[in-house]
Protein backbone atom coordinates (compact mmCIF):
# COMPACT_ATOMS: atom_id res chain seq x y z
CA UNK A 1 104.56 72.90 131.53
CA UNK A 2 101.81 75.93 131.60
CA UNK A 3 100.60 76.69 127.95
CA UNK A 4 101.61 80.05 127.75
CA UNK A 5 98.52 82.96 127.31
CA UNK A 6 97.84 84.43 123.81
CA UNK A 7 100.07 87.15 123.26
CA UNK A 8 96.83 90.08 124.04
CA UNK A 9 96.32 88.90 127.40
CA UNK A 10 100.44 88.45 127.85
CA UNK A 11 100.47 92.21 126.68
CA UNK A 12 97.63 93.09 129.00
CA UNK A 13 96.36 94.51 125.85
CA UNK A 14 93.31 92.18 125.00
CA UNK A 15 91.98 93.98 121.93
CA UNK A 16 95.85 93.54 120.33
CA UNK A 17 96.01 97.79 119.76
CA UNK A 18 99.08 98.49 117.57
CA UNK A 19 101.43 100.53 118.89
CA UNK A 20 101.39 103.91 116.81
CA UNK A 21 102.93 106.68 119.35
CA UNK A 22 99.39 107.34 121.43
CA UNK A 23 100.17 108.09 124.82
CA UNK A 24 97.39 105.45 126.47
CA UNK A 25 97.20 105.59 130.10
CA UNK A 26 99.08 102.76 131.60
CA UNK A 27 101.06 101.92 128.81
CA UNK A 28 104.43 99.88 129.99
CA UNK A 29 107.69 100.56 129.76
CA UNK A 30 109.03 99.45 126.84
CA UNK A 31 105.09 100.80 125.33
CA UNK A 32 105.49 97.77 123.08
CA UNK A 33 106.66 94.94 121.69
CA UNK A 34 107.64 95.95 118.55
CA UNK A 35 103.87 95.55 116.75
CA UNK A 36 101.25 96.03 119.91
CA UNK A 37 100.86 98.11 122.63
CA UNK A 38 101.57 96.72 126.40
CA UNK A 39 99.91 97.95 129.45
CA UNK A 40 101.24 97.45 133.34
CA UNK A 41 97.40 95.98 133.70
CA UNK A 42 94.92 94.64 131.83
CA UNK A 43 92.33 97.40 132.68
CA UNK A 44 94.53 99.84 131.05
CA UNK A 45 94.04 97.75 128.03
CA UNK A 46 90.66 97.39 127.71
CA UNK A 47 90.32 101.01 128.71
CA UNK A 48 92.38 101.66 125.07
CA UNK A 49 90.02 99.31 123.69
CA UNK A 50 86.80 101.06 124.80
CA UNK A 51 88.10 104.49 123.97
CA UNK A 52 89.25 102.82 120.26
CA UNK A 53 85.68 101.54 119.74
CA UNK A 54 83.71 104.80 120.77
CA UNK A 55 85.62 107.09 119.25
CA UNK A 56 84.80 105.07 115.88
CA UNK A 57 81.52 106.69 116.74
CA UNK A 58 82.25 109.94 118.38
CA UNK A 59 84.39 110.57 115.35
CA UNK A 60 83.59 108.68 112.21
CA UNK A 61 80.03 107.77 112.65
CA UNK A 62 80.85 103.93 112.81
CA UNK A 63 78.51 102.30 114.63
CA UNK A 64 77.74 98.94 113.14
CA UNK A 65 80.12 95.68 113.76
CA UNK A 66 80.57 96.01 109.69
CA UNK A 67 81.58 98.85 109.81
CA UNK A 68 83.88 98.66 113.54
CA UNK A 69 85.80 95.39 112.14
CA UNK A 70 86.54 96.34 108.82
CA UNK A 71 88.17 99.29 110.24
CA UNK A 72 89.72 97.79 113.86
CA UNK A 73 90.87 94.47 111.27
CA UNK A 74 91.61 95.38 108.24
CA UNK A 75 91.64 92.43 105.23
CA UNK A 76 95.21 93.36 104.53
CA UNK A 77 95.79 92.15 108.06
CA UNK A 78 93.20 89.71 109.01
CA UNK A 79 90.28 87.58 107.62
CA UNK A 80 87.83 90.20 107.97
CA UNK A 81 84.89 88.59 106.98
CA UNK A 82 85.51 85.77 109.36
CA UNK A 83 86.05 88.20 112.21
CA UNK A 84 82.62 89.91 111.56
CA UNK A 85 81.00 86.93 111.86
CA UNK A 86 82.43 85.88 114.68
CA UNK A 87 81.41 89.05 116.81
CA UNK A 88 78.45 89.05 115.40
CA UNK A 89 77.46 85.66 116.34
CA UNK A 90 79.06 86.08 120.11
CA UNK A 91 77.15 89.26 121.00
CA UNK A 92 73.73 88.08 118.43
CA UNK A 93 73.98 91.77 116.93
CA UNK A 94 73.27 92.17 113.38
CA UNK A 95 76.22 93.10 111.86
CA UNK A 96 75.01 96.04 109.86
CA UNK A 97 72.17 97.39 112.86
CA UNK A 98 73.54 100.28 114.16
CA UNK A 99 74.62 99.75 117.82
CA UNK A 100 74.59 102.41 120.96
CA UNK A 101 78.37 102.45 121.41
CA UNK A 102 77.81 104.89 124.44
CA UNK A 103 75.81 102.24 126.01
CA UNK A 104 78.05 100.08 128.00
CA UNK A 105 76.02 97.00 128.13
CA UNK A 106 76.30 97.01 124.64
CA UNK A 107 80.10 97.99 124.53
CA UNK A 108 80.74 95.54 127.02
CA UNK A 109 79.76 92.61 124.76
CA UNK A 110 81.55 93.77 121.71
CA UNK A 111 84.53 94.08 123.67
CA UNK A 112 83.76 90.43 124.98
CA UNK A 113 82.94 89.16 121.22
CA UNK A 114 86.70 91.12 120.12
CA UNK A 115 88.74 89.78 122.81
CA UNK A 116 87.55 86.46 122.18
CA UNK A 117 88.10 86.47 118.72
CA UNK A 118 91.61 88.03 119.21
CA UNK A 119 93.06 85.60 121.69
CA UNK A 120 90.99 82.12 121.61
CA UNK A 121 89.41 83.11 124.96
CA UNK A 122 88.38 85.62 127.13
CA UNK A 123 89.06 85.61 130.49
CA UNK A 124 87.67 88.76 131.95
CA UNK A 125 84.38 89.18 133.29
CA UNK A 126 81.74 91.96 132.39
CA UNK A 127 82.42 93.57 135.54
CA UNK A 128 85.82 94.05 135.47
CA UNK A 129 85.28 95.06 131.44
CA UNK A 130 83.05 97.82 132.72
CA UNK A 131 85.27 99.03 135.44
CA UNK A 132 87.71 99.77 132.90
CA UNK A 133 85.74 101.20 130.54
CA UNK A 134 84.88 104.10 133.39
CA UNK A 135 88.67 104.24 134.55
């Protein structure tokens, strides 16, 4: 029998994005599964998930992986401090040096380093990761 994929890549939503009414492109239909958003494909996923990170800067100013994973996984939710350390040891960022969000090289690998640490794995490659971010 095939282990069955974490629930983020089931959902085609690799960054697990709660479901809170947003209208994200591609979102399925039912838009969720009762907690987290799921997308017809996974680009549409880790489309929300670039647009979720950058607008962290664009509209709050948070640009350090401190600062991104205390907000994206809160401790009421999730061992933060764990999860910080974990992204910041996958992409070798400093967790409190302030990153270029609107660079994608750099977005690219803290998407990698958050996928990973949301569903055991990630499966999809920097190029397809940057397609999606431009979709």
């Amino acid at each position: 029998m095939k282990k069955q994929e974490p629930r983020g890549i089931r959902n085609n939503n690799p960054g697990n994005i709660k479901y809170t009414g947003t209208a994200w492109l591609g979102l399925a239909n039912p838009p969720h599964d009762g907690t987290f958003c799921v997308f017809t494909d996974a680009r549409f996923g880790l489309r929300a998930l670039a647009k979720v990170l950058r607008n962290y800067n664009r509209y709050y100013g948070i640009r350090t992986i401190y600062r991104i994973i205390k907000r994206f996984a809160p401790a009421s939710e999730n061992q933060t401090d764990a999860y910080i350390k974990s992204v910041a040891a996958s992409t070798g960022y400093d967790p409190h040096k302030q990153l270029n969000i609107e660079d994608d090289k750099v977005l690219v690998n803290l998407m990698m380093a958050i996928i990973k640490h949301e569903n055991g794995k990630q499966p999809y490659s920097p190029e397809e990761i940057k397609a999606a971010i431009q979709c």
